[in-house]
PDB file of N, CA and C in Angstrom:
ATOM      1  N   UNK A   1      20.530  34.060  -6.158  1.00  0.00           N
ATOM      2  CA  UNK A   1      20.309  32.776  -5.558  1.00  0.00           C
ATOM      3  C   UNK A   1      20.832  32.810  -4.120  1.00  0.00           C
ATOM      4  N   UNK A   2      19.959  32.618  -3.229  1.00  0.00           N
ATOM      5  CA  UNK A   2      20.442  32.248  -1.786  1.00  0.00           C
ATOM      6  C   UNK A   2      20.797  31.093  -1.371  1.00  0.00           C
ATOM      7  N   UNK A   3      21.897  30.884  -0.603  1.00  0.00           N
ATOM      8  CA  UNK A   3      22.548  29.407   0.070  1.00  0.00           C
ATOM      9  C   UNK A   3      22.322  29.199   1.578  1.00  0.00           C
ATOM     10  N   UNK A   4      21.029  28.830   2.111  1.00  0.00           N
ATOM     11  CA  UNK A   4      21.702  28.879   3.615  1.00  0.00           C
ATOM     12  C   UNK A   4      22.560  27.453   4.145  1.00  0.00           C
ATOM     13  N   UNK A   5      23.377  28.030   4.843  1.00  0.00           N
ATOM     14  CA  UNK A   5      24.173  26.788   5.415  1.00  0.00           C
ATOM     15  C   UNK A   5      23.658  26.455   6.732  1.00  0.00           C
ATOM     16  N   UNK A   6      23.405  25.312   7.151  1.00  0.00           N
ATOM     17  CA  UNK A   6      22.694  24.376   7.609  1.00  0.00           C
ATOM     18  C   UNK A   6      23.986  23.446   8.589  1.00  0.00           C
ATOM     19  N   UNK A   7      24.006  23.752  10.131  1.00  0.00           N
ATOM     20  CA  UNK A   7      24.895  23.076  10.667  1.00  0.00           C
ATOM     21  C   UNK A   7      24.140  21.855  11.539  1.00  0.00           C
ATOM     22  N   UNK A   8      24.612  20.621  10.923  1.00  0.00           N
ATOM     23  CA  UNK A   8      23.827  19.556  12.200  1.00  0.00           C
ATOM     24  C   UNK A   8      24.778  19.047  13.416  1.00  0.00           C
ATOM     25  N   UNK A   9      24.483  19.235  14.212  1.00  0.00           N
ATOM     26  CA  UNK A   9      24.720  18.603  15.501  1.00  0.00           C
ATOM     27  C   UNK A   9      24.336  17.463  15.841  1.00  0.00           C
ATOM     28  N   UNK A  10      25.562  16.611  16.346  1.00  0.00           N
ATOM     29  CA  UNK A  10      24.894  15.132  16.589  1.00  0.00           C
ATOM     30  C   UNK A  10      25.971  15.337  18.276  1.00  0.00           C
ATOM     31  N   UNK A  11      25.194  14.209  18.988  1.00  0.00           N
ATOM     32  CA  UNK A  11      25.580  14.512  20.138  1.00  0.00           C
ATOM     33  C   UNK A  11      25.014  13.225  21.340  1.00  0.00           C
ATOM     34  N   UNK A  12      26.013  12.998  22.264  1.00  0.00           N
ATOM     35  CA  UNK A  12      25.056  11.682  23.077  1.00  0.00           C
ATOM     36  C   UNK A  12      25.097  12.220  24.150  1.00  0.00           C
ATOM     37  N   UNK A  13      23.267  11.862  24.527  1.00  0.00           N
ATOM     38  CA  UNK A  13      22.866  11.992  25.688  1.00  0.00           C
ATOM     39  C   UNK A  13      23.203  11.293  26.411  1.00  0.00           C
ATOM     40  N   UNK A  14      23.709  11.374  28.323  1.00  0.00           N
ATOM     41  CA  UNK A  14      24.099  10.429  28.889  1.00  0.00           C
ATOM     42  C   UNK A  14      23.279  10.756  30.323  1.00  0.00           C
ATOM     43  N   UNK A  15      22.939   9.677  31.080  1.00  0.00           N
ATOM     44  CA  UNK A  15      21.640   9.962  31.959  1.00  0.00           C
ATOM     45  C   UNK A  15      23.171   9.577  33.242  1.00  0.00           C
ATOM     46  N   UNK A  16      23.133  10.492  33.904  1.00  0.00           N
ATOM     47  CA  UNK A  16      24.578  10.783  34.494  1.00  0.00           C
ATOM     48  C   UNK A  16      24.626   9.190  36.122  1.00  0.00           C
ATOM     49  N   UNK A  17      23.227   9.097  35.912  1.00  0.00           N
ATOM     50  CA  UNK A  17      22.914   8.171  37.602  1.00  0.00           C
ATOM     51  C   UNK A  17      23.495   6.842  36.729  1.00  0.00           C
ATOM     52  N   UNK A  18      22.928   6.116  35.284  1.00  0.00           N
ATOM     53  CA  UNK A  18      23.409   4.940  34.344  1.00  0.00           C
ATOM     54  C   UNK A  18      24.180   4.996  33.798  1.00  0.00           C
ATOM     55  N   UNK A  19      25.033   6.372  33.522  1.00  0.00           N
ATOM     56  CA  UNK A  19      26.655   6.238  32.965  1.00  0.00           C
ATOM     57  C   UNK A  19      26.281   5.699  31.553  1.00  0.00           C
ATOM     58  N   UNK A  20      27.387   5.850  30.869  1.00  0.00           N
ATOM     59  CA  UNK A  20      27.317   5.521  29.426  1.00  0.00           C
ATOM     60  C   UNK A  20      28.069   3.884  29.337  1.00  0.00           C
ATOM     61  N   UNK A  21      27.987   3.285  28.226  1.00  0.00           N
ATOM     62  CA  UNK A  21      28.885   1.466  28.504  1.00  0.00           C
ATOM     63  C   UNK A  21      29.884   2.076  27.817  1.00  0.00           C
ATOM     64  N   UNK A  22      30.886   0.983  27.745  1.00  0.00           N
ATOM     65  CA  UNK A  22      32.026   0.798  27.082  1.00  0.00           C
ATOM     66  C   UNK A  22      31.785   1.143  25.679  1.00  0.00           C
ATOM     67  N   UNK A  23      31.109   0.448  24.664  1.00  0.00           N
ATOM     68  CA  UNK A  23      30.657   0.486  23.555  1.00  0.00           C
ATOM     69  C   UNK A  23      30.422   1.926  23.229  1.00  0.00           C
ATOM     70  N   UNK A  24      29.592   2.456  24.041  1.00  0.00           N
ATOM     71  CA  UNK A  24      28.960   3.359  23.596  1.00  0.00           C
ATOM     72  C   UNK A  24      30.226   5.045  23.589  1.00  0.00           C
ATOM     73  N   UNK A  25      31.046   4.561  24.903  1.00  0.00           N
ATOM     74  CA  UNK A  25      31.913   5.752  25.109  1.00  0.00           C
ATOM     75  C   UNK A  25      32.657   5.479  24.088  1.00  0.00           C
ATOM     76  N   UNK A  26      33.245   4.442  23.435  1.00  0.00           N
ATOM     77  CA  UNK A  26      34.499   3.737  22.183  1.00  0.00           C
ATOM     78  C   UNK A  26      33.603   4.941  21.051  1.00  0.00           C
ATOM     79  N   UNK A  27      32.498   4.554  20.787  1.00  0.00           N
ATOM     80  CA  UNK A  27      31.887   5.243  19.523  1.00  0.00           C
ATOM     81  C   UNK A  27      31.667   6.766  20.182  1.00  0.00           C
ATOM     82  N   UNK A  28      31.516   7.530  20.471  1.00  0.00           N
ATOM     83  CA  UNK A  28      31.671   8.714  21.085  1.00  0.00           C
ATOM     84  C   UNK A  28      32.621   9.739  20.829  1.00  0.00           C
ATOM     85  N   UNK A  29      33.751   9.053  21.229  1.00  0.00           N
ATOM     86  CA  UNK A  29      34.925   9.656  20.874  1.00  0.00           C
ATOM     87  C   UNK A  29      35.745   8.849  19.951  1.00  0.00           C
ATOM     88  N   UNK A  30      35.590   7.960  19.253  1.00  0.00           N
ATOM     89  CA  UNK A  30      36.337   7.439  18.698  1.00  0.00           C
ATOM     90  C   UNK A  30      37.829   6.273  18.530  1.00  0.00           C
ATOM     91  N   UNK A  31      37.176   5.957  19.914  1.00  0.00           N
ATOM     92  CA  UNK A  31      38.777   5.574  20.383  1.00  0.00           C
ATOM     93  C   UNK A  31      37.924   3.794  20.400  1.00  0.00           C
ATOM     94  N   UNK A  32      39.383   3.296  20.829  1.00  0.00           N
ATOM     95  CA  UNK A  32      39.122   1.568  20.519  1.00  0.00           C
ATOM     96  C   UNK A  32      39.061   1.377  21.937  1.00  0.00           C
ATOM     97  N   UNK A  33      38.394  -0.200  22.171  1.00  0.00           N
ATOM     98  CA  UNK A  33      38.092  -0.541  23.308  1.00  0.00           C
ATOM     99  C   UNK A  33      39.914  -0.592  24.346  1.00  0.00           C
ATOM    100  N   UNK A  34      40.500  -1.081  23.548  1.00  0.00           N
ATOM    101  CA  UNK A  34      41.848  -1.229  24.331  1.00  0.00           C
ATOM    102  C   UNK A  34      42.207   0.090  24.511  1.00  0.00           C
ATOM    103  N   UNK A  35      42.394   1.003  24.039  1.00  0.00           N
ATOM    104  CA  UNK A  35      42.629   2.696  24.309  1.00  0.00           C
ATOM    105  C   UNK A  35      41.958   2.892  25.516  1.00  0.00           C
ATOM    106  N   UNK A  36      40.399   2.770  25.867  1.00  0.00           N
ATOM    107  CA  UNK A  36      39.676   3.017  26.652  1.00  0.00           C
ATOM    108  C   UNK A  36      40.076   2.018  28.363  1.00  0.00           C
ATOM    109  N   UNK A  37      40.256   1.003  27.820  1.00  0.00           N
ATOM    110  CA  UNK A  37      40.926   0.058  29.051  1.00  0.00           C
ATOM    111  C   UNK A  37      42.746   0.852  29.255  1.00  0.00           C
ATOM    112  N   UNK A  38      43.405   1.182  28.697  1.00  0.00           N
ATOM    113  CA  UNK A  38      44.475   2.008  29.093  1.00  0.00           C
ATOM    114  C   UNK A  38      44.325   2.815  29.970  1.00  0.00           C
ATOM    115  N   UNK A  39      42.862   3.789  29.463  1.00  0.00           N
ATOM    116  CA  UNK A  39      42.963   4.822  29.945  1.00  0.00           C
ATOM    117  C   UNK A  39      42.560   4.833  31.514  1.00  0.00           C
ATOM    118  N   UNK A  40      41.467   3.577  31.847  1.00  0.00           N
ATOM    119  CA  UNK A  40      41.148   3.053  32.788  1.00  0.00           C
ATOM    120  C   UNK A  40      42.404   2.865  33.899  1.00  0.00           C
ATOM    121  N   UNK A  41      43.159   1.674  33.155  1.00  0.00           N
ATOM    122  CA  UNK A  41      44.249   1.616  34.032  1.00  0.00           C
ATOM    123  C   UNK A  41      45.365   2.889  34.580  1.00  0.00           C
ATOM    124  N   UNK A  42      45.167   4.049  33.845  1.00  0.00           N
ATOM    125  CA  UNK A  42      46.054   4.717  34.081  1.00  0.00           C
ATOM    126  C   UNK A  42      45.107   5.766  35.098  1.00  0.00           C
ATOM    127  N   UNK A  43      43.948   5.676  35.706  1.00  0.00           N
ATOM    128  CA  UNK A  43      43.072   6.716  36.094  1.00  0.00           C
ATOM    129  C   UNK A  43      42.020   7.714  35.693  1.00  0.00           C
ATOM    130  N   UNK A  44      42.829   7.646  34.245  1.00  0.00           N
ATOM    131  CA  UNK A  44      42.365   8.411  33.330  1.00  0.00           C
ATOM    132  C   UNK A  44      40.421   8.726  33.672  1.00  0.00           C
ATOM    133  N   UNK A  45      40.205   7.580  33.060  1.00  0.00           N
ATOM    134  CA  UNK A  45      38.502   7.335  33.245  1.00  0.00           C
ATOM    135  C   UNK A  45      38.457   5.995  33.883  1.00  0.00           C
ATOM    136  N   UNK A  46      37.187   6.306  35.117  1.00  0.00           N
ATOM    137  CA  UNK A  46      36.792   5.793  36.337  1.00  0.00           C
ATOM    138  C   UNK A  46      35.402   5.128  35.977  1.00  0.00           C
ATOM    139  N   UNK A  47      35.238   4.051  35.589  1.00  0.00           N
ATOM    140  CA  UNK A  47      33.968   3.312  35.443  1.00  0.00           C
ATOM    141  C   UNK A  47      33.821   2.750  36.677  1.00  0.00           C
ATOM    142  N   UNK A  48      32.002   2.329  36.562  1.00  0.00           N
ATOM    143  CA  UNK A  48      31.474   1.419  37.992  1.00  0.00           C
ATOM    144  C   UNK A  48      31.314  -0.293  37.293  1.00  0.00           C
ATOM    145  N   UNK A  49      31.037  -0.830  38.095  1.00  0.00           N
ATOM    146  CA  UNK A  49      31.343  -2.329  37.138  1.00  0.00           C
ATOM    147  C   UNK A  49      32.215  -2.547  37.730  1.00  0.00           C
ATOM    148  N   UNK A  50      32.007  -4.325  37.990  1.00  0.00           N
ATOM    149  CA  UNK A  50      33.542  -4.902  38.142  1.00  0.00           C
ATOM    150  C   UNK A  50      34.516  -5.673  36.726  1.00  0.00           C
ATOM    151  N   UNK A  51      34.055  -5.425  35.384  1.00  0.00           N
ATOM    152  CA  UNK A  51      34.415  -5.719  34.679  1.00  0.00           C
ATOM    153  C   UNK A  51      34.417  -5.174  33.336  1.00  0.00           C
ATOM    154  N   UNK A  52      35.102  -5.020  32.366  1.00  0.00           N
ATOM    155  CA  UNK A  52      35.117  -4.350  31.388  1.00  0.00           C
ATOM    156  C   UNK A  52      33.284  -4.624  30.404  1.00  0.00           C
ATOM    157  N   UNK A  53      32.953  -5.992  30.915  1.00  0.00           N
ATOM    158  CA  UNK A  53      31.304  -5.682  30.103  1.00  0.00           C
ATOM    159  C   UNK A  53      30.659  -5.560  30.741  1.00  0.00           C
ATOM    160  N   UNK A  54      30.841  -5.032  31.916  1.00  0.00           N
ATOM    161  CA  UNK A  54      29.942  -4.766  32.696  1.00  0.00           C
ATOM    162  C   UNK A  54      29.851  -2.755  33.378  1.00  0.00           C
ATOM    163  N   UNK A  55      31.322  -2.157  32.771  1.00  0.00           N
ATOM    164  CA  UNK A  55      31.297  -1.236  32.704  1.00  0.00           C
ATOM    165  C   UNK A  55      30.570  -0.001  32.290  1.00  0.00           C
ATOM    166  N   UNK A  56      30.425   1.175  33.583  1.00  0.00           N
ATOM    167  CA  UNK A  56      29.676   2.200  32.861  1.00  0.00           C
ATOM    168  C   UNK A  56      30.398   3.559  33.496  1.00  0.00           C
ATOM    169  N   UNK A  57      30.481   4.115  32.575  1.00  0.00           N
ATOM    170  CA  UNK A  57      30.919   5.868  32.526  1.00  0.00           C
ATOM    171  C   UNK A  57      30.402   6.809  33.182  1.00  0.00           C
ATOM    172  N   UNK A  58      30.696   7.715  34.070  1.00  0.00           N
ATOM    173  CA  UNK A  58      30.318   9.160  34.501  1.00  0.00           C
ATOM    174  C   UNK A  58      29.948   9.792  33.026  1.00  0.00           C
ATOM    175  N   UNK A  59      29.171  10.422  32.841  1.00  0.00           N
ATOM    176  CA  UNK A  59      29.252  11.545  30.934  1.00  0.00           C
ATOM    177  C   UNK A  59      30.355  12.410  31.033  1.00  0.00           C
ATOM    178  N   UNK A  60      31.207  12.863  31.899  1.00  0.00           N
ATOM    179  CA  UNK A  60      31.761  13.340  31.763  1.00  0.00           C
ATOM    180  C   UNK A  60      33.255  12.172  31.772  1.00  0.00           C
ATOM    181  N   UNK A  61      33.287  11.292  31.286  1.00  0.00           N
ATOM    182  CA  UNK A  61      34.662  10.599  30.682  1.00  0.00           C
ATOM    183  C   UNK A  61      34.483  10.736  29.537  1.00  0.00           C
ATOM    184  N   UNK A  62      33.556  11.324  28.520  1.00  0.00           N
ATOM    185  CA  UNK A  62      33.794  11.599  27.085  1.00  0.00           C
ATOM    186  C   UNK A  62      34.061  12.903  27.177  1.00  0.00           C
ATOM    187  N   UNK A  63      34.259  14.111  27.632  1.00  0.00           N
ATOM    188  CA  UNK A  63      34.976  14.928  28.010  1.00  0.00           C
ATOM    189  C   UNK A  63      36.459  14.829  28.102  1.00  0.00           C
ATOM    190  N   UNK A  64      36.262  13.569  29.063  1.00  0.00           N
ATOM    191  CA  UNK A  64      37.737  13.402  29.390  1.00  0.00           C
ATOM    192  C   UNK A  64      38.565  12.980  28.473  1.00  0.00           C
ATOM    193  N   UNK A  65      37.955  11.655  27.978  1.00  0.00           N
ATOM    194  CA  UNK A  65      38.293  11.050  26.539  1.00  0.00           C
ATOM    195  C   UNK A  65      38.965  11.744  25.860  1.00  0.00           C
ATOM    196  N   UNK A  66      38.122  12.944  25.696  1.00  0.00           N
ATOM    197  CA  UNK A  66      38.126  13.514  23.824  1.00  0.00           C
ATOM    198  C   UNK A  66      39.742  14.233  24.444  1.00  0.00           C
ATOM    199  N   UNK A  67      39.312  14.805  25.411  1.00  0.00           N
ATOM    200  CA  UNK A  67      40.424  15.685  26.097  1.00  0.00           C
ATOM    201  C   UNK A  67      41.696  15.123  25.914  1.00  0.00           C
ATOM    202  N   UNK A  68      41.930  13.669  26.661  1.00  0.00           N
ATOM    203  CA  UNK A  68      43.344  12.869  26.350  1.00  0.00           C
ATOM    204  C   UNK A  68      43.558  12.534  24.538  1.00  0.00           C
ATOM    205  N   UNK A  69      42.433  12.340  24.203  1.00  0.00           N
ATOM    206  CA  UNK A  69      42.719  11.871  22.592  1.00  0.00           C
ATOM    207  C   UNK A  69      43.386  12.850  22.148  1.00  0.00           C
ATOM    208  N   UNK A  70      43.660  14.420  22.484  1.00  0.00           N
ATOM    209  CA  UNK A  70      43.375  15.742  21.659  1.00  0.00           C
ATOM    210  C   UNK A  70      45.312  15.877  22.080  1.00  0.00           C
ATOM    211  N   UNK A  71      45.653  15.540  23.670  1.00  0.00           N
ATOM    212  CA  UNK A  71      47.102  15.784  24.188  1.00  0.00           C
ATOM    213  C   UNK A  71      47.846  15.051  23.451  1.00  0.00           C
ATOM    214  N   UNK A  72      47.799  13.769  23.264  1.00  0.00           N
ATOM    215  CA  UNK A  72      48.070  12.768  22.629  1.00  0.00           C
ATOM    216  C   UNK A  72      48.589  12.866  21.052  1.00  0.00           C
ATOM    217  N   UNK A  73      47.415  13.638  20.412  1.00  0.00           N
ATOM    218  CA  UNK A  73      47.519  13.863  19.482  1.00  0.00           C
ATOM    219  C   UNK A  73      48.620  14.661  19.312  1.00  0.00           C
ATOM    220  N   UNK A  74      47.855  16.144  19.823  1.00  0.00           N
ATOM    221  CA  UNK A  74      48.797  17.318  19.231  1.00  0.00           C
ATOM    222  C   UNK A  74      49.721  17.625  20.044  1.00  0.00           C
ATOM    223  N   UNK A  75      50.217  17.183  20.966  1.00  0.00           N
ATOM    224  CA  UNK A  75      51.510  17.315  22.227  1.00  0.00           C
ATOM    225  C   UNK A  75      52.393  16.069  22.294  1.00  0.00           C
ATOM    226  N   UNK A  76      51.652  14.941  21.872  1.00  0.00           N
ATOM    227  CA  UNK A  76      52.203  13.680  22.271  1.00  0.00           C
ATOM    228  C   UNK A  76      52.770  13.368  23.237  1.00  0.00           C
ATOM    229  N   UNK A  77      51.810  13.284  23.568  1.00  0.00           N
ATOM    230  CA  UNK A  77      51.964  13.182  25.643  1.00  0.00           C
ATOM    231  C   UNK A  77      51.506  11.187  25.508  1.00  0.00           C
ATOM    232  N   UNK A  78      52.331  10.970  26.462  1.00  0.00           N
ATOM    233  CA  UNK A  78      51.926   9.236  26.430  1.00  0.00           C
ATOM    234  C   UNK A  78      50.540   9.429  27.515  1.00  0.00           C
ATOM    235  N   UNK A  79      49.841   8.080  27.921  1.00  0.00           N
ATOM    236  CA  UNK A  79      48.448   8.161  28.883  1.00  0.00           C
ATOM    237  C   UNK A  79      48.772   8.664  30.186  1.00  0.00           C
ATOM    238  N   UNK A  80      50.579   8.525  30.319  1.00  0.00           N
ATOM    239  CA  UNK A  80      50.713   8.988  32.021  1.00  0.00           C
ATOM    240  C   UNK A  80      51.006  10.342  32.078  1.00  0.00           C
ATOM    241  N   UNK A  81      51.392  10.901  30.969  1.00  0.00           N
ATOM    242  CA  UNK A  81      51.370  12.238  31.021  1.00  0.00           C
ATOM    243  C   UNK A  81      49.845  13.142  30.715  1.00  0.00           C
ATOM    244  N   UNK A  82      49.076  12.544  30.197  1.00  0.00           N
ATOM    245  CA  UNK A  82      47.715  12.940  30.410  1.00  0.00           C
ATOM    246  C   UNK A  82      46.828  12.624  31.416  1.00  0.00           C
ATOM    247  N   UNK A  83      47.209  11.892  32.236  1.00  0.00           N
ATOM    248  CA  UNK A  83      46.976  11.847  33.577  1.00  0.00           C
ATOM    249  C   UNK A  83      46.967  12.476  34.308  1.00  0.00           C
ATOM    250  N   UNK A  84      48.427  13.227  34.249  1.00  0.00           N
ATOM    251  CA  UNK A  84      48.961  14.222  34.931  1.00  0.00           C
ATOM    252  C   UNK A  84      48.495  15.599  34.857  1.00  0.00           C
ATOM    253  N   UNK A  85      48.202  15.683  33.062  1.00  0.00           N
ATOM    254  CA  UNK A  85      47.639  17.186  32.752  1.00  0.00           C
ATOM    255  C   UNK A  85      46.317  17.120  33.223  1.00  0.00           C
ATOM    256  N   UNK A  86      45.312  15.526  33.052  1.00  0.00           N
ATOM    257  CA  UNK A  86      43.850  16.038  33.808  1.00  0.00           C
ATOM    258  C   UNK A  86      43.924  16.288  35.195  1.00  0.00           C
ATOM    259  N   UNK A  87      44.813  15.267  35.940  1.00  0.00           N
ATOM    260  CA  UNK A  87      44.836  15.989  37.210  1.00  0.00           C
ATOM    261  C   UNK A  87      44.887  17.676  37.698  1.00  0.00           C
ATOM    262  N   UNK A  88      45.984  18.126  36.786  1.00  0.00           N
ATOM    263  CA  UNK A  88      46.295  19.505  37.111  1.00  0.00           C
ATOM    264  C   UNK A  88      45.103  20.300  36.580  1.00  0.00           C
ATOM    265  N   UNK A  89      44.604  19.973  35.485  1.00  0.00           N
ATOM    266  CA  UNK A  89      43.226  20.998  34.934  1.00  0.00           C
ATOM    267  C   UNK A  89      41.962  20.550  35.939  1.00  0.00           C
ATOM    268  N   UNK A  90      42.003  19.503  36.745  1.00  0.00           N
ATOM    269  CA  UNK A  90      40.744  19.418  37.581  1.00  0.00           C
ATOM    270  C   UNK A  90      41.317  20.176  38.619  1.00  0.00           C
ATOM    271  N   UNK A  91      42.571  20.471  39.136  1.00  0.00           N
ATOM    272  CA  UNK A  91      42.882  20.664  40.773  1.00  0.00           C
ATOM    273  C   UNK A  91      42.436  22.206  40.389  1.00  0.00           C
ATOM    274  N   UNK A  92      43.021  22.609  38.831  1.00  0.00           N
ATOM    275  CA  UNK A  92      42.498  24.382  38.602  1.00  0.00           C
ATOM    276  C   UNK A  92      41.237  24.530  38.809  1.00  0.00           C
ATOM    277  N   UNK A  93      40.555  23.801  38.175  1.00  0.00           N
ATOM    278  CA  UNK A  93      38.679  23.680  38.118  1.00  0.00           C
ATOM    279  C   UNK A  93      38.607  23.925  39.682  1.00  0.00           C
ATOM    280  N   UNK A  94      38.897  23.293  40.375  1.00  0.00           N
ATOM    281  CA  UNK A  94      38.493  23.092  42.314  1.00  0.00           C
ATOM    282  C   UNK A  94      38.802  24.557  42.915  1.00  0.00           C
ATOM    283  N   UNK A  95      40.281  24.479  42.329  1.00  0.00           N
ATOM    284  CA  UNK A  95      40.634  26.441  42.934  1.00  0.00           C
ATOM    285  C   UNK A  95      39.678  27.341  42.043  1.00  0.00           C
ATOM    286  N   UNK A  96      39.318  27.261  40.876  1.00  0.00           N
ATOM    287  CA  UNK A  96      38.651  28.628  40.318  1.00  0.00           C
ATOM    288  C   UNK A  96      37.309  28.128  41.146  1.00  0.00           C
ATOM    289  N   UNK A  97      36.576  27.220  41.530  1.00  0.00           N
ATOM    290  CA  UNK A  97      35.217  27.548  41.972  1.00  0.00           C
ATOM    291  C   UNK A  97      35.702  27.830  43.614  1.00  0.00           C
ATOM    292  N   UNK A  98      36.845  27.440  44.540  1.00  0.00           N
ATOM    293  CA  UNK A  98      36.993  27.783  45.564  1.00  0.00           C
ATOM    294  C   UNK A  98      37.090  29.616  45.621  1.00  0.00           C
ATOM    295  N   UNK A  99      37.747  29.907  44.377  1.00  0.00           N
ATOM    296  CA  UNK A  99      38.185  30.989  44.402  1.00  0.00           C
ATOM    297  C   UNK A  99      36.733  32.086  44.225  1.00  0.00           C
ATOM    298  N   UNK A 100      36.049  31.428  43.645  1.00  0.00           N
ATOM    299  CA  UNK A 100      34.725  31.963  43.314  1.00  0.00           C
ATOM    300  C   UNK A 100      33.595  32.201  44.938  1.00  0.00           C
ATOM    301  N   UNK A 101      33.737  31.058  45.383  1.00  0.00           N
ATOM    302  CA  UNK A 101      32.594  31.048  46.781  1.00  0.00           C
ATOM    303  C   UNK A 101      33.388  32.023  47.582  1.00  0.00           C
ATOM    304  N   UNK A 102      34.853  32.316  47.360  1.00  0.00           N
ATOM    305  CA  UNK A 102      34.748  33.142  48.660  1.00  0.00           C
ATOM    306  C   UNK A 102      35.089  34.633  48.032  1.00  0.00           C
ATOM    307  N   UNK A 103      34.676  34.918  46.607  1.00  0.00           N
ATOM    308  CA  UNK A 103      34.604  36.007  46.180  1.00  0.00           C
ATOM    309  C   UNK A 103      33.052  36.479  46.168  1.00  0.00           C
ATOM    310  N   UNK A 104      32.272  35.454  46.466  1.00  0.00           N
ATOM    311  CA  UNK A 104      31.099  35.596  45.742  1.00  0.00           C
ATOM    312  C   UNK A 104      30.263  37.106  47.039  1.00  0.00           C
ATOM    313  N   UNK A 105      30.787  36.608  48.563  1.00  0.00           N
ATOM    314  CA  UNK A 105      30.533  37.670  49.295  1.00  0.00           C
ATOM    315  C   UNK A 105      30.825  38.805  49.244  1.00  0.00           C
ATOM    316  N   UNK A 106      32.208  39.015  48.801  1.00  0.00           N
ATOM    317  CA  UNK A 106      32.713  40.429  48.581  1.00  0.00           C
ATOM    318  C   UNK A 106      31.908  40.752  47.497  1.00  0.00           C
ATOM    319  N   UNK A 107      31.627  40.650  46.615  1.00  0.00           N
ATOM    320  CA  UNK A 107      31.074  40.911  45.721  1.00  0.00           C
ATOM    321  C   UNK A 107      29.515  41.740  45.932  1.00  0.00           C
ATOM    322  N   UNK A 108      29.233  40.666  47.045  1.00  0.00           N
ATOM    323  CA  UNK A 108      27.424  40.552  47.409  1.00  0.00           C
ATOM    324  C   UNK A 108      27.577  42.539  48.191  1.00  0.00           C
ATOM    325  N   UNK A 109      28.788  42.669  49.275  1.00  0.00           N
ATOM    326  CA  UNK A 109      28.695  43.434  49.964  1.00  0.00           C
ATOM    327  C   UNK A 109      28.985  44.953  49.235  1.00  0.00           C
ATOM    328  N   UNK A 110      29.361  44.786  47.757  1.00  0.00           N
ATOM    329  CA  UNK A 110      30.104  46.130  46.652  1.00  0.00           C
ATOM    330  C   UNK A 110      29.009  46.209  46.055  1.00  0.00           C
ATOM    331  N   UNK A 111      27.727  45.331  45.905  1.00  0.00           N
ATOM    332  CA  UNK A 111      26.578  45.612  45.456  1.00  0.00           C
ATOM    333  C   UNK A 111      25.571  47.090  46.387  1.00  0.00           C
ATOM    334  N   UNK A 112      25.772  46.739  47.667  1.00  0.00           N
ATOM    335  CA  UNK A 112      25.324  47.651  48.409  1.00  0.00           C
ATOM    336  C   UNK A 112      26.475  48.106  49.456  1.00  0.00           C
ATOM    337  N   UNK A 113      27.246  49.005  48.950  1.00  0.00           N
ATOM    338  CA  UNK A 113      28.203  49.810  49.954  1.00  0.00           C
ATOM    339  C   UNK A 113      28.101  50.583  50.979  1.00  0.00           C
ATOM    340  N   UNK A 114      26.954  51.207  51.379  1.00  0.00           N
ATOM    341  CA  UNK A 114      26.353  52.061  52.535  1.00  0.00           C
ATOM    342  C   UNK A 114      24.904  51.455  53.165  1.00  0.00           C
ATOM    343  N   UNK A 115      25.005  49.768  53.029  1.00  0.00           N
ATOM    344  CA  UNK A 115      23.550  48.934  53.565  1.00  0.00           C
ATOM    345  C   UNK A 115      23.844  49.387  55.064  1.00  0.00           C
ATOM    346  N   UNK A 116      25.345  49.166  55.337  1.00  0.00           N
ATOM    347  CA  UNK A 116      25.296  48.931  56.601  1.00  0.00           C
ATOM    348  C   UNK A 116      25.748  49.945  57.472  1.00  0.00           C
ATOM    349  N   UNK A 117      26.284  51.460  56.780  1.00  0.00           N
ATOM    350  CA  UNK A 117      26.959  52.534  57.442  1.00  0.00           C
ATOM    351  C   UNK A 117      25.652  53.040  58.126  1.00  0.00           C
ATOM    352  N   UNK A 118      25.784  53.527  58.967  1.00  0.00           N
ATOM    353  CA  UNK A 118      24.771  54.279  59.985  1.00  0.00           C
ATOM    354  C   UNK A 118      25.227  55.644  60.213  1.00  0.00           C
ATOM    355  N   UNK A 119      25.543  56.671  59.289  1.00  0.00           N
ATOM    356  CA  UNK A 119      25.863  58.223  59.506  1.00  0.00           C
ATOM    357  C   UNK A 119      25.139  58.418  60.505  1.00  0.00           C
TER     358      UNK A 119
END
């Protein structure tokens, strides 16, 4: 007898120019509307809107979300200390792609090592 196992993926699309609402980021990751207004106040996640029902998400604050839900959890870090850790994991993100554009030439020039020698 064969078993295949069968993995479903569920997943929300977010159209990045309309941002996701409040509602929709709460069910996403799981978190309650007041969690989500914390996280607001603390920087955490940056909605457009001037008001909590009128709020909408970058897709990448359920990233962020899940990210603080996860410190929280298993570090127990309060919202200002996950503040702190997204700050520091975005400033790394900025240096590894800085670090990348200005590797990306050296790189280009070890592809062809004698383009430019003229024996």
């Amino acid at each position: 007898m064969r078993r295949d196992i069968v993995a479903v993926v569920t997943g929300t699309v977010v159209d990045d120019e309309q941002g996701i609402r409040l509602a929709q980021l709460c069910r996403a990751c799981g978190l309650s509307v007041e969690t989500v207004r914390d996280m607001v106040g603390h920087g955490i996640l940056v909605p457009t809107g001037g008001r909590p029902g009128r709020w909408r998400f970058p897709a990448d604050s359920i990233r962020r979300a899940r990210l603080v839900s996860r410190l929280r959890r298993d570090l127990e870090i309060n919202l200002a200390g996950a503040a702190l850790a997204l700050d520091l994991l975005d400033r790394i993100e900025a240096l590894k792609a800085r670090v990348a554009r200005v590797e990306q030439p050296t790189r280009q020039k070890n592809l062809f090592p004698h383009r430019n020698d003229h024996h």
